[in-house]
PDB file of N, CA and C in Angstrom:
ATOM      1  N   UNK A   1      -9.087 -11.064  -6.615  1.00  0.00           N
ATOM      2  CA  UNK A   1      -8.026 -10.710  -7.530  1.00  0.00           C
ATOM      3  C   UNK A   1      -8.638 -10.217  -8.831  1.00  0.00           C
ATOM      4  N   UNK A   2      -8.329  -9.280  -9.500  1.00  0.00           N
ATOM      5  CA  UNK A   2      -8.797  -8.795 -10.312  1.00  0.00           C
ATOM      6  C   UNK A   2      -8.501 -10.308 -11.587  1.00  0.00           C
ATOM      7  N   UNK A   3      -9.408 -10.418 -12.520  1.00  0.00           N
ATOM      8  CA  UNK A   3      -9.454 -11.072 -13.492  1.00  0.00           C
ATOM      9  C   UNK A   3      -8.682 -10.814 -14.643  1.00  0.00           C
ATOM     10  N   UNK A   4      -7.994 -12.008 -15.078  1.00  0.00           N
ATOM     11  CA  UNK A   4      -7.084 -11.452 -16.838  1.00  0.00           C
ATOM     12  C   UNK A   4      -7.565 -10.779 -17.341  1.00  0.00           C
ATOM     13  N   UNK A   5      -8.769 -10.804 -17.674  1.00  0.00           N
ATOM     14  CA  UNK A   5      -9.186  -9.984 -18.656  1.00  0.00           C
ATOM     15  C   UNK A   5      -9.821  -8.759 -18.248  1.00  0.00           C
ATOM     16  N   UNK A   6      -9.584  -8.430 -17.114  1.00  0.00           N
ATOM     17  CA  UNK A   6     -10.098  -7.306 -16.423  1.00  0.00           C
ATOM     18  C   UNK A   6      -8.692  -5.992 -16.503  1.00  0.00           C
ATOM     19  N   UNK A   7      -8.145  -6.999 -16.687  1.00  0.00           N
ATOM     20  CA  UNK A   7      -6.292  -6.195 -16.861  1.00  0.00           C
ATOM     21  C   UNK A   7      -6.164  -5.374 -17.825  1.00  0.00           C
ATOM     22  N   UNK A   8      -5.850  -4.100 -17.402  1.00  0.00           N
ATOM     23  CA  UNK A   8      -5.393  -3.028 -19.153  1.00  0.00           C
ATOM     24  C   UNK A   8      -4.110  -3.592 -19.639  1.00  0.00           C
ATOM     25  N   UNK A   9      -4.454  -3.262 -20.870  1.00  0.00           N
ATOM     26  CA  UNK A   9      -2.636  -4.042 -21.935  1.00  0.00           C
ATOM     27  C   UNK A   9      -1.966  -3.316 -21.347  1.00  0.00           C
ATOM     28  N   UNK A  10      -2.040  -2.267 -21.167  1.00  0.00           N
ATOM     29  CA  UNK A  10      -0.296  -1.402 -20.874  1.00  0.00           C
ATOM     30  C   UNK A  10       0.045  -1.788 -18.850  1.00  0.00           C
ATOM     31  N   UNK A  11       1.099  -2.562 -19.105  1.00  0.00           N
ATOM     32  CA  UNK A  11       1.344  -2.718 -17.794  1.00  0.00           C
ATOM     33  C   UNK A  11       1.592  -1.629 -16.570  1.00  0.00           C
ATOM     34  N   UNK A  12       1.970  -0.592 -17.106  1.00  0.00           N
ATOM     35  CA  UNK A  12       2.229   0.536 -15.775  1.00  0.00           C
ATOM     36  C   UNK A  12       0.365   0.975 -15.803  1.00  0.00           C
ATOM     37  N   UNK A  13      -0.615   0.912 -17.067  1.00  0.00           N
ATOM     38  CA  UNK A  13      -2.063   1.058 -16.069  1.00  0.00           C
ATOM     39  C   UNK A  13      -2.346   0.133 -14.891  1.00  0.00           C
ATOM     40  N   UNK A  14      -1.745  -1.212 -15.270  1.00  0.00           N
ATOM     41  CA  UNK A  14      -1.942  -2.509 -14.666  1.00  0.00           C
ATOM     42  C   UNK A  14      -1.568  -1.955 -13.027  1.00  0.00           C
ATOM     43  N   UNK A  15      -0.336  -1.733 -12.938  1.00  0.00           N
ATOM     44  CA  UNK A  15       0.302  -1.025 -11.876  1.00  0.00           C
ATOM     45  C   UNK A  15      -0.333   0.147 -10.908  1.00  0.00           C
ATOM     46  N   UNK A  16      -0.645   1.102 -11.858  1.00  0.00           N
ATOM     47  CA  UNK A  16      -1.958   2.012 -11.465  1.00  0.00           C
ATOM     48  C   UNK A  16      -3.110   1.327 -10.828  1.00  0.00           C
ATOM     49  N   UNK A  17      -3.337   0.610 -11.803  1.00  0.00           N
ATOM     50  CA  UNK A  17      -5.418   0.209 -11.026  1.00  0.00           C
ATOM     51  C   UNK A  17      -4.867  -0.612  -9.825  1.00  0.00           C
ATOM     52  N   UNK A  18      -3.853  -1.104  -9.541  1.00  0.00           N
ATOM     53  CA  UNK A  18      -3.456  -1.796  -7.959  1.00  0.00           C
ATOM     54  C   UNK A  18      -2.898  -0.573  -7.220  1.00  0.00           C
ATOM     55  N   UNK A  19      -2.078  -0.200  -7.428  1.00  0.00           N
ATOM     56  CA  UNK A  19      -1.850   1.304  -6.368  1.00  0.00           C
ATOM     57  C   UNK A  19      -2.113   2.441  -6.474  1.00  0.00           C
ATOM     58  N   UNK A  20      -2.587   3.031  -7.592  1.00  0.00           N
ATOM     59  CA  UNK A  20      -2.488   4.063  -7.594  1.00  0.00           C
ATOM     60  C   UNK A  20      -3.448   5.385  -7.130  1.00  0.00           C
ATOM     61  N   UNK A  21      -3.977   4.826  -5.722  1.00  0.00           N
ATOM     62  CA  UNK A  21      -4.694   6.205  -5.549  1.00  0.00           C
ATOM     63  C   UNK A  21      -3.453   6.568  -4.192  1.00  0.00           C
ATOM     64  N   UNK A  22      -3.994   7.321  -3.048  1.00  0.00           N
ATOM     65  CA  UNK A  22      -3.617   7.912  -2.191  1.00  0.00           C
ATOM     66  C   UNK A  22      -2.487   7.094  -1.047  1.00  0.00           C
ATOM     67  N   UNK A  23      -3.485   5.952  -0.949  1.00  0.00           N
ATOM     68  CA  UNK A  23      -3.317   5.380  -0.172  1.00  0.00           C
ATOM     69  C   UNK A  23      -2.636   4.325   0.259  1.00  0.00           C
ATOM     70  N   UNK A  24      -2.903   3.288  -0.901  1.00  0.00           N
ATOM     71  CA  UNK A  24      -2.079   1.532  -0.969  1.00  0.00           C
ATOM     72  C   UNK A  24      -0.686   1.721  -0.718  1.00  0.00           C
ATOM     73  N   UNK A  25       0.167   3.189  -1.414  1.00  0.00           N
ATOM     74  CA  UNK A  25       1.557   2.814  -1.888  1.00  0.00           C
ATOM     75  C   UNK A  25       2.051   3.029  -0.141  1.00  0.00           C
ATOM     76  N   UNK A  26       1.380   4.000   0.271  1.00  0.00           N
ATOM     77  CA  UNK A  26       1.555   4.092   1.884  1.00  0.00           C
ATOM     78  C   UNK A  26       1.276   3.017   2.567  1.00  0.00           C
ATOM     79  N   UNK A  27      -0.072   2.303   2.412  1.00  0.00           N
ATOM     80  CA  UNK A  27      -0.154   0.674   3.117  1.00  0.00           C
ATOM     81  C   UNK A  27       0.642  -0.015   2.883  1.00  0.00           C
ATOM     82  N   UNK A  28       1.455  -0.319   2.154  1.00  0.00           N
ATOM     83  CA  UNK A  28       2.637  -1.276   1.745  1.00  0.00           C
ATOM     84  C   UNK A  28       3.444  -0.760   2.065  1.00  0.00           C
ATOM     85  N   UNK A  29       4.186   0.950   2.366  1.00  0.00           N
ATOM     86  CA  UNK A  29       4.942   1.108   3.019  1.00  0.00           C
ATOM     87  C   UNK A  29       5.202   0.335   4.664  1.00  0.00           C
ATOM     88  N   UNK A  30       3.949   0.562   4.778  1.00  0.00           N
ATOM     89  CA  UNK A  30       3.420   0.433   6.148  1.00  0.00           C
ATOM     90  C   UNK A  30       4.211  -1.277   6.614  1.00  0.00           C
ATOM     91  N   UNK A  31       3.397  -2.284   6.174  1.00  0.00           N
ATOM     92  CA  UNK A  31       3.051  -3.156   6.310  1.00  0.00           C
ATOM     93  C   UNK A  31       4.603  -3.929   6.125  1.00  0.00           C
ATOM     94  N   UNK A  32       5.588  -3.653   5.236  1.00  0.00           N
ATOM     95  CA  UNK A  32       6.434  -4.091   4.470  1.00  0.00           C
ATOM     96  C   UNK A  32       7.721  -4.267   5.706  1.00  0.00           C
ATOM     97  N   UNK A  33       7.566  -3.674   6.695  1.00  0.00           N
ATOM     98  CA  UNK A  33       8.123  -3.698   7.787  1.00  0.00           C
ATOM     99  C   UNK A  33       8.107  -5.048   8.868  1.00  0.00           C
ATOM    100  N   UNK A  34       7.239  -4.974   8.533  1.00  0.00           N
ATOM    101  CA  UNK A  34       6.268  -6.452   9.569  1.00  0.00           C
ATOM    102  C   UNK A  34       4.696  -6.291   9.743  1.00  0.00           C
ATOM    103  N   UNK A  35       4.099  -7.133  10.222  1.00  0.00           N
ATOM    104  CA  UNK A  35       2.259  -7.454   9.914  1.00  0.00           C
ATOM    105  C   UNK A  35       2.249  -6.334  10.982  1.00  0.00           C
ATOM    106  N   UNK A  36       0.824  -5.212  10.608  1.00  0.00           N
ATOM    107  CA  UNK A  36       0.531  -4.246  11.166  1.00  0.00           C
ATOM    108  C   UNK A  36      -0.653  -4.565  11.494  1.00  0.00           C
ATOM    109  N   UNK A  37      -1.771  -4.313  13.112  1.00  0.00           N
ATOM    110  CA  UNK A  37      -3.378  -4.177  12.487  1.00  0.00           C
ATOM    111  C   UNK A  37      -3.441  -2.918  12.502  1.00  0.00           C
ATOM    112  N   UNK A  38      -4.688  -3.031  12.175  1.00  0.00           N
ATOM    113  CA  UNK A  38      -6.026  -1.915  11.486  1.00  0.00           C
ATOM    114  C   UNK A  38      -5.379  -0.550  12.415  1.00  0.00           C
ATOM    115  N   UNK A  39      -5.666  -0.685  13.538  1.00  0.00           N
ATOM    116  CA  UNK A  39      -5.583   0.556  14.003  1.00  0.00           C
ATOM    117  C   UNK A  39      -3.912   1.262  14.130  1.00  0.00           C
ATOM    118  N   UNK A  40      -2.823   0.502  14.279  1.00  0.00           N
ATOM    119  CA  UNK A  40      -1.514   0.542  13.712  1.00  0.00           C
ATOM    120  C   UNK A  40      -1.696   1.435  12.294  1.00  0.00           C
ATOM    121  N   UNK A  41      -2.249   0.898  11.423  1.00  0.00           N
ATOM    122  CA  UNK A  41      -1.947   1.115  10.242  1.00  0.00           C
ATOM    123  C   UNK A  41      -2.880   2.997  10.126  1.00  0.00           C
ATOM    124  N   UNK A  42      -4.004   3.030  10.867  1.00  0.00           N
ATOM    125  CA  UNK A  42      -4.814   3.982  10.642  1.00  0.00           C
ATOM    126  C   UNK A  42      -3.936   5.089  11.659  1.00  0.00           C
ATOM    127  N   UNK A  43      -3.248   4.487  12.621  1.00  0.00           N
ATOM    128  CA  UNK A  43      -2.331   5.804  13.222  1.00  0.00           C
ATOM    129  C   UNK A  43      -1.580   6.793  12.268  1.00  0.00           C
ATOM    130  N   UNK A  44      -0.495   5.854  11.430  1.00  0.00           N
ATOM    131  CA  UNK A  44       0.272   5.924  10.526  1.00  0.00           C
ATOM    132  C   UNK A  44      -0.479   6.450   9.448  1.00  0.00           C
ATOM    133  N   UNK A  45      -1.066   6.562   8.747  1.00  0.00           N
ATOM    134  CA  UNK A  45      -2.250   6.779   8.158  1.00  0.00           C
ATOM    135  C   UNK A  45      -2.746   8.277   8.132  1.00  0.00           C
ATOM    136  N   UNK A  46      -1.886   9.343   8.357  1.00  0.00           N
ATOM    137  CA  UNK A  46      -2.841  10.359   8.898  1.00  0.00           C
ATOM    138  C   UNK A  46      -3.945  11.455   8.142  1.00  0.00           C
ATOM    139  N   UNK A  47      -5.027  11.325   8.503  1.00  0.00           N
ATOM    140  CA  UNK A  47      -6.066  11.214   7.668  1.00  0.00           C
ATOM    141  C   UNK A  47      -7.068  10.729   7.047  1.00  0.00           C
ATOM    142  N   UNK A  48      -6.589   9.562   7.116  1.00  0.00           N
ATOM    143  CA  UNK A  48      -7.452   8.137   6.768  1.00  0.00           C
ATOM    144  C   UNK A  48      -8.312   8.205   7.395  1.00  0.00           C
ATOM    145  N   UNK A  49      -9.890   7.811   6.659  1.00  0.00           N
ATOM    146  CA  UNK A  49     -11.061   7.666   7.618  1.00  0.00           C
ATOM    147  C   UNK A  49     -10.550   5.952   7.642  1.00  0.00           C
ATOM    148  N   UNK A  50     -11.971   5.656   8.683  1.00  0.00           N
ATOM    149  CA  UNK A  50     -11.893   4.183   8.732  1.00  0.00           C
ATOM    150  C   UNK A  50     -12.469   3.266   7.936  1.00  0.00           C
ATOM    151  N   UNK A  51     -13.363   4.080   7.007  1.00  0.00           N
ATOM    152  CA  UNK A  51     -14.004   3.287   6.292  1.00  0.00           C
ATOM    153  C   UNK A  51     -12.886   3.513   4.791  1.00  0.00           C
ATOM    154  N   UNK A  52     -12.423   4.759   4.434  1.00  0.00           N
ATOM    155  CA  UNK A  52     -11.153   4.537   3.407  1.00  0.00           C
ATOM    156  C   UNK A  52     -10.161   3.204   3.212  1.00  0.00           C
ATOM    157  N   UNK A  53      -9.768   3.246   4.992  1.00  0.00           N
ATOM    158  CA  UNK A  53      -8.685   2.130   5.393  1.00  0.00           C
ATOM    159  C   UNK A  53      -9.478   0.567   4.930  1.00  0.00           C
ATOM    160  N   UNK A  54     -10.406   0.577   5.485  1.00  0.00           N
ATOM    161  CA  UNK A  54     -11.145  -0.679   5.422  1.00  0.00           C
ATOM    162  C   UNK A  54     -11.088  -0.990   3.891  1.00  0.00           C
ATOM    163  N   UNK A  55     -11.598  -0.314   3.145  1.00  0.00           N
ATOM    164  CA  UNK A  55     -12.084  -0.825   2.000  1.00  0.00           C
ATOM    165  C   UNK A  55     -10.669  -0.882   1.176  1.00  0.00           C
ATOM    166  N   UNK A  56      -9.789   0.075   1.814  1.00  0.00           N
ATOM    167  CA  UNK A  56      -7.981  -0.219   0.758  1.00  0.00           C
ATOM    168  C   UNK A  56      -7.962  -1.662   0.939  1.00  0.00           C
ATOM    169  N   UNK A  57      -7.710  -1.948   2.923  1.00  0.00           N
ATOM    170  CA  UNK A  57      -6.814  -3.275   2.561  1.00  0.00           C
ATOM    171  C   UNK A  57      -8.057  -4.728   1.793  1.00  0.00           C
ATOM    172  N   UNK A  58      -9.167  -4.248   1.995  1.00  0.00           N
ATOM    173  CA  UNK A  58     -10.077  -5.269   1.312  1.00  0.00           C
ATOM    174  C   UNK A  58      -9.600  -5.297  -0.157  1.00  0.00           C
ATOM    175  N   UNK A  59      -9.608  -4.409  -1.016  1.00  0.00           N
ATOM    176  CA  UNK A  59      -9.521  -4.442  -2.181  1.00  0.00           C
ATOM    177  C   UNK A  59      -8.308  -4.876  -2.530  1.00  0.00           C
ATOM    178  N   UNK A  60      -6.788  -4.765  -1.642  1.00  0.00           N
ATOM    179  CA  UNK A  60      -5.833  -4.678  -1.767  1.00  0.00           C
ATOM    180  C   UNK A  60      -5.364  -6.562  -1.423  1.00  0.00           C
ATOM    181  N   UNK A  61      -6.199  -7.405  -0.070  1.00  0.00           N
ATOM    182  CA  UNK A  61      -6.391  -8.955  -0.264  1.00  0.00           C
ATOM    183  C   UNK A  61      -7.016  -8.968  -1.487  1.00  0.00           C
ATOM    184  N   UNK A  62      -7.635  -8.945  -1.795  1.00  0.00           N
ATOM    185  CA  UNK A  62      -8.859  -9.133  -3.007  1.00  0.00           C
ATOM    186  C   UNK A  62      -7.613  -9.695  -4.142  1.00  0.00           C
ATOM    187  N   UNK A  63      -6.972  -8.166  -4.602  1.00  0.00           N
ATOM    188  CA  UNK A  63      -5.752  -8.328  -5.633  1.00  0.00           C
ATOM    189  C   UNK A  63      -4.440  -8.929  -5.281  1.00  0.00           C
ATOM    190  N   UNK A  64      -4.668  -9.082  -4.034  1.00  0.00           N
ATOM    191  CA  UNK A  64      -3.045 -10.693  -3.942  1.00  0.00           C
ATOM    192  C   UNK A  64      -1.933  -9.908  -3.472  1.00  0.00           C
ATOM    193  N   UNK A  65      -2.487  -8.817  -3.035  1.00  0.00           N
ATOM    194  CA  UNK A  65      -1.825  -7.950  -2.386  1.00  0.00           C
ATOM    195  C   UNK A  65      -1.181  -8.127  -0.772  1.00  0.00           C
ATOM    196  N   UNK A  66      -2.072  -8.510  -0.380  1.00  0.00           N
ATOM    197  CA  UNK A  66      -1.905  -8.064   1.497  1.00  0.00           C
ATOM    198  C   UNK A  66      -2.336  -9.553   1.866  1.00  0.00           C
ATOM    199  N   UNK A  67      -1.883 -10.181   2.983  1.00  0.00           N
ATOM    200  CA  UNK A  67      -2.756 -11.020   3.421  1.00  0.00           C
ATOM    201  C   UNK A  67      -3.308 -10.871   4.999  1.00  0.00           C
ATOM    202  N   UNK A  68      -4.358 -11.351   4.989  1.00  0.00           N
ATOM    203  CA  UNK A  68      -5.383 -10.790   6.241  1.00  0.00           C
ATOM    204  C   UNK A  68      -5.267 -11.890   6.874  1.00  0.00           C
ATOM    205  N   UNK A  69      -4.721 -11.834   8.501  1.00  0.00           N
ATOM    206  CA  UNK A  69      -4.544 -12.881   9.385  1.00  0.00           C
ATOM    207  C   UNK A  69      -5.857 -12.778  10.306  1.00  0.00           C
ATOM    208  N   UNK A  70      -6.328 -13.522  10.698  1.00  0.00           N
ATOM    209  CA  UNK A  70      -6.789 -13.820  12.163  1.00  0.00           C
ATOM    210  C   UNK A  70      -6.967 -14.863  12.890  1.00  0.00           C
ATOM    211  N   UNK A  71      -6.347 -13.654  14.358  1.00  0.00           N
ATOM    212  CA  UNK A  71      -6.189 -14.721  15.198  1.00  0.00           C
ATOM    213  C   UNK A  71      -7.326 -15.467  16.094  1.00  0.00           C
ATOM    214  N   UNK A  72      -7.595 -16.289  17.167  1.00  0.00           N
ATOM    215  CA  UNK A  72      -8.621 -16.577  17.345  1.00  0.00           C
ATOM    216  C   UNK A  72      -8.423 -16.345  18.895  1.00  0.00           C
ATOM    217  N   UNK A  73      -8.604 -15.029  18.878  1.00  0.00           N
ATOM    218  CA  UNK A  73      -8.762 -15.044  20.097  1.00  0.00           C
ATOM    219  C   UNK A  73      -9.945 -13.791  20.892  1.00  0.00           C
ATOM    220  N   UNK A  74      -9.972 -13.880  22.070  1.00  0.00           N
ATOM    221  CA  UNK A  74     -11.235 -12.551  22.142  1.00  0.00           C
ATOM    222  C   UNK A  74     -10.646 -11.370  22.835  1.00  0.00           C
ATOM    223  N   UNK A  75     -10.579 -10.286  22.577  1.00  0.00           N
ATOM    224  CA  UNK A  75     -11.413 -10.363  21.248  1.00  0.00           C
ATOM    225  C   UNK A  75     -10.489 -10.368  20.100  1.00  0.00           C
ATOM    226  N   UNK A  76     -11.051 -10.532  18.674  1.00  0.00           N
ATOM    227  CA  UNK A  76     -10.190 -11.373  17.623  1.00  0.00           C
ATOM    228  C   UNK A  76      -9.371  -9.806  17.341  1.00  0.00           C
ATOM    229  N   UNK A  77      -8.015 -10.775  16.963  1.00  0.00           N
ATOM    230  CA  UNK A  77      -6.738  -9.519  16.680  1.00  0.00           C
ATOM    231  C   UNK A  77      -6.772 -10.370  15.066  1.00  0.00           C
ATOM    232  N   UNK A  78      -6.357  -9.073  14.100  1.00  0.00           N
ATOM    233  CA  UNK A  78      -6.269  -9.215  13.060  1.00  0.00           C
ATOM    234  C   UNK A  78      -5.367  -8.374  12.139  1.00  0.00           C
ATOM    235  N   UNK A  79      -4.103  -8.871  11.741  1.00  0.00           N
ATOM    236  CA  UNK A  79      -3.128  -8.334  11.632  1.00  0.00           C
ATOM    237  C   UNK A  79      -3.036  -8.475   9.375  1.00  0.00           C
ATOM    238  N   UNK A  80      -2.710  -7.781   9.229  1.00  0.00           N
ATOM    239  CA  UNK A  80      -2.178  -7.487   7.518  1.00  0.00           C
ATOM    240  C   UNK A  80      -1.052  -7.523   7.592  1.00  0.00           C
ATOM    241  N   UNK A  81      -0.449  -8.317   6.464  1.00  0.00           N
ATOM    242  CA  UNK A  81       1.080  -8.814   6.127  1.00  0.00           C
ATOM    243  C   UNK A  81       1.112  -8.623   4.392  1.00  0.00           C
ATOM    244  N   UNK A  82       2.516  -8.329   3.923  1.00  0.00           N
ATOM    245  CA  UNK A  82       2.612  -8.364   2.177  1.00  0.00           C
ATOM    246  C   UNK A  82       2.310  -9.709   2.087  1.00  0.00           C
ATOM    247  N   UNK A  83       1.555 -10.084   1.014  1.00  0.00           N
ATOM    248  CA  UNK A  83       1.621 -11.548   0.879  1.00  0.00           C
ATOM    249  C   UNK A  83       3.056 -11.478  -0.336  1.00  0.00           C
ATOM    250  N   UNK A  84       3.417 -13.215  -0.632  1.00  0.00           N
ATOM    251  CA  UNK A  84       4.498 -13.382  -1.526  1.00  0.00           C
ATOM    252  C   UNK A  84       4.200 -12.200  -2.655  1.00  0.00           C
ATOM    253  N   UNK A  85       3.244 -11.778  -3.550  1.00  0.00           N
ATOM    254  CA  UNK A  85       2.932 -10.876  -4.649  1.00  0.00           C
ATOM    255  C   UNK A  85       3.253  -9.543  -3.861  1.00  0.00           C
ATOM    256  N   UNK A  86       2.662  -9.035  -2.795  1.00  0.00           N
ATOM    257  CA  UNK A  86       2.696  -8.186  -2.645  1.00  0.00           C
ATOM    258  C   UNK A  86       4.261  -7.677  -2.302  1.00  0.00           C
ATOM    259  N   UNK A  87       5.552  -8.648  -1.846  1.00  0.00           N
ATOM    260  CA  UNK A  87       6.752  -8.077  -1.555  1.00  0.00           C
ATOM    261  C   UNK A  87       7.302  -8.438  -2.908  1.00  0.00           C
ATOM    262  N   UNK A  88       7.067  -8.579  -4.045  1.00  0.00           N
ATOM    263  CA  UNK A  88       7.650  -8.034  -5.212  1.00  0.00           C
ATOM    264  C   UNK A  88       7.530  -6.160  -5.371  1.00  0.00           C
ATOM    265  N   UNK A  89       6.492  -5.786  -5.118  1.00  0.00           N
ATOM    266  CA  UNK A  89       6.292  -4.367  -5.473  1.00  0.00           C
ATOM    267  C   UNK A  89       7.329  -3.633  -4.313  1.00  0.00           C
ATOM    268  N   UNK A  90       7.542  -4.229  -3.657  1.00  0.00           N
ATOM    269  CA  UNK A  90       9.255  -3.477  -2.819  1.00  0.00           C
ATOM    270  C   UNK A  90      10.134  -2.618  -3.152  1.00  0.00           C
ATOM    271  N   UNK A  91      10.655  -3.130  -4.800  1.00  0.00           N
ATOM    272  CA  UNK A  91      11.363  -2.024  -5.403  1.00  0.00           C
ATOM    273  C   UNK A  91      10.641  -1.306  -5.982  1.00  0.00           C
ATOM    274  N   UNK A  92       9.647  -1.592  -6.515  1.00  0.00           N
ATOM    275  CA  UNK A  92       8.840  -0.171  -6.667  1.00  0.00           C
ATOM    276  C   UNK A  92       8.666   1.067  -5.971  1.00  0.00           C
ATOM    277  N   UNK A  93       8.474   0.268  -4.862  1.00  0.00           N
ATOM    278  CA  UNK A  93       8.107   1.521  -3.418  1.00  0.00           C
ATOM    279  C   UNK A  93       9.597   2.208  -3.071  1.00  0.00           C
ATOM    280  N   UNK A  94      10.986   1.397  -3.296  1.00  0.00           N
ATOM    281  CA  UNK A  94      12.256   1.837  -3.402  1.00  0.00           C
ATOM    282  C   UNK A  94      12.582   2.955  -3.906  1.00  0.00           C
ATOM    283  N   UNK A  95      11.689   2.372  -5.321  1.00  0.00           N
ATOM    284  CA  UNK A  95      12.190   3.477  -6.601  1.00  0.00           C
ATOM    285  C   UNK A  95      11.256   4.672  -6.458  1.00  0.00           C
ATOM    286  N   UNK A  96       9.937   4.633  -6.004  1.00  0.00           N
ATOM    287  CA  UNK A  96       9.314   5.990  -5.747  1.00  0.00           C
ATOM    288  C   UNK A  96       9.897   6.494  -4.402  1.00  0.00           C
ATOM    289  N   UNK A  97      10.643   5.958  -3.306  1.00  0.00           N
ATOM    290  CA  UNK A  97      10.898   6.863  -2.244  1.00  0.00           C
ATOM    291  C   UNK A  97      12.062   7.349  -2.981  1.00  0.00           C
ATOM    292  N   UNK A  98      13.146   6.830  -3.796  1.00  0.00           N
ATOM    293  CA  UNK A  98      14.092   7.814  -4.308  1.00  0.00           C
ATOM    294  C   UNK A  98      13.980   8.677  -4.466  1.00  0.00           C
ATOM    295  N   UNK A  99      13.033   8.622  -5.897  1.00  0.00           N
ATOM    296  CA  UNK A  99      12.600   9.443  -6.687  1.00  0.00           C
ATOM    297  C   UNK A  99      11.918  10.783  -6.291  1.00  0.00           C
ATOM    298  N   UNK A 100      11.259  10.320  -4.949  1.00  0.00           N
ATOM    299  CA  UNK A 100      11.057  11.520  -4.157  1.00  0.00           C
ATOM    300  C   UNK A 100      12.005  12.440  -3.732  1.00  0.00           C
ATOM    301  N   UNK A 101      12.955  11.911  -3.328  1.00  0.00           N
ATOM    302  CA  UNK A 101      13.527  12.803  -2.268  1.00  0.00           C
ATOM    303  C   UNK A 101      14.504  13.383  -3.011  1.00  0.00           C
ATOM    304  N   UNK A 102      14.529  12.838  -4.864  1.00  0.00           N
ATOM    305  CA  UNK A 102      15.222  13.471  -5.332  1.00  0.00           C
ATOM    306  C   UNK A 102      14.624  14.718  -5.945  1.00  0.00           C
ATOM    307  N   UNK A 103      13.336  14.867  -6.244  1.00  0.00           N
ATOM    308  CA  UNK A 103      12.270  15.905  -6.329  1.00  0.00           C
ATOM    309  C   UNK A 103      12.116  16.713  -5.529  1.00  0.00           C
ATOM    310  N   UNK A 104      12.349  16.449  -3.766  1.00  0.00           N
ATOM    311  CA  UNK A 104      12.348  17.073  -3.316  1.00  0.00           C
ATOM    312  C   UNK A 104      13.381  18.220  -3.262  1.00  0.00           C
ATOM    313  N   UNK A 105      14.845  17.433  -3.203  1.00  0.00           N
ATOM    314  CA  UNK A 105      15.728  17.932  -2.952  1.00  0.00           C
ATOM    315  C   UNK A 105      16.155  19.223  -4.427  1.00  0.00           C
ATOM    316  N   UNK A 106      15.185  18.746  -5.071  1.00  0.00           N
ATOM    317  CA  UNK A 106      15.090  19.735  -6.931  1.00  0.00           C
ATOM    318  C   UNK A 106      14.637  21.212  -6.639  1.00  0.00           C
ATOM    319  N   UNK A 107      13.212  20.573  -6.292  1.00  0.00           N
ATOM    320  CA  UNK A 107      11.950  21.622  -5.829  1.00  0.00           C
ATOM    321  C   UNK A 107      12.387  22.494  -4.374  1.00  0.00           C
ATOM    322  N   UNK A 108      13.375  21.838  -3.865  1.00  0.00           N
ATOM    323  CA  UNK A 108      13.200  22.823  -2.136  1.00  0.00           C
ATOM    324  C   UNK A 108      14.512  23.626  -2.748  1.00  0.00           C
ATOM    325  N   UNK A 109      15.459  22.919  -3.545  1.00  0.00           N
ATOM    326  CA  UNK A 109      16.977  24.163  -3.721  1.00  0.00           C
ATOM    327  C   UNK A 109      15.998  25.304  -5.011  1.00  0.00           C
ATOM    328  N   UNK A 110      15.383  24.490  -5.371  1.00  0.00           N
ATOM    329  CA  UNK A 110      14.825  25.975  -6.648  1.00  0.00           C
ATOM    330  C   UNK A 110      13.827  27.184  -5.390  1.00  0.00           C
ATOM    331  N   UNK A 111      13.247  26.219  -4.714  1.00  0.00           N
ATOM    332  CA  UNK A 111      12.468  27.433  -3.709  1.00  0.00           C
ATOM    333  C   UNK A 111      13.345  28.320  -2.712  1.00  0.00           C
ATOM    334  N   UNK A 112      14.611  27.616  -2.794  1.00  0.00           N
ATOM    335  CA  UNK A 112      15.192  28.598  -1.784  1.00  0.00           C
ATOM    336  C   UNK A 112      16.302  29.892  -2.794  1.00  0.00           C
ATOM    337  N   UNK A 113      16.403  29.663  -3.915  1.00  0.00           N
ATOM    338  CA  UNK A 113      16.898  30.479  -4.789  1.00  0.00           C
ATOM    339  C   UNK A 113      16.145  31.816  -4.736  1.00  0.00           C
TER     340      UNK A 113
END
């Protein structure tokens, strides 16, 4: 988990340095459904190398994000779930799929003008 004092004051950076590259806001799409594994998630994913994927959801347990199950069996299945922190950011992901499709729906009537 990233450290207090590792935290920028302004909370939407705060927000940023946990999701904001390519990838996470899509893993939590993902995941937010029900526990996905690795290769589930890298289908969905399209594009994702494996070592990208790997190191998201690592960084993404790390920050209290995701939680990493395994099971014990052979060979071992290992499934990612939101942990409690991570299904707060829900409406977030709400409010950016809106927000999309209301951009979209901006950007595709101006392109068809």
């Amino acid at each position: 988990m990233i450290g207090r004092r590792d935290l920028p004051s302004c909370p939407v950076a705060t927000t940023v340095s946990l999701i904001g590259n390519k990838w996470k806001p899509l893993i939590i799409r993902d995941v937010r459904t029900g526990p996905k594994r690795f290769g589930e998630l890298q289908k969905s994913l399209n594009g994702i190398s494996q070592k990208i994927l790997t190191n998201n959801l690592r960084e993404m347990e790390n920050d209290g994000l995701l939680v990493r199950t395994v099971f014990p069996e052979v060979p071992p299945r290992v499934e990612y779930s939101l942990s409690k922190l991570g299904e707060t950011m829900e409406p977030l992901l709400d409010a950016m799929a809106q927000w999309g499709g209301i951009y979209k729906s901006i950007v595709g009537d101006a392109k068809s003008e």
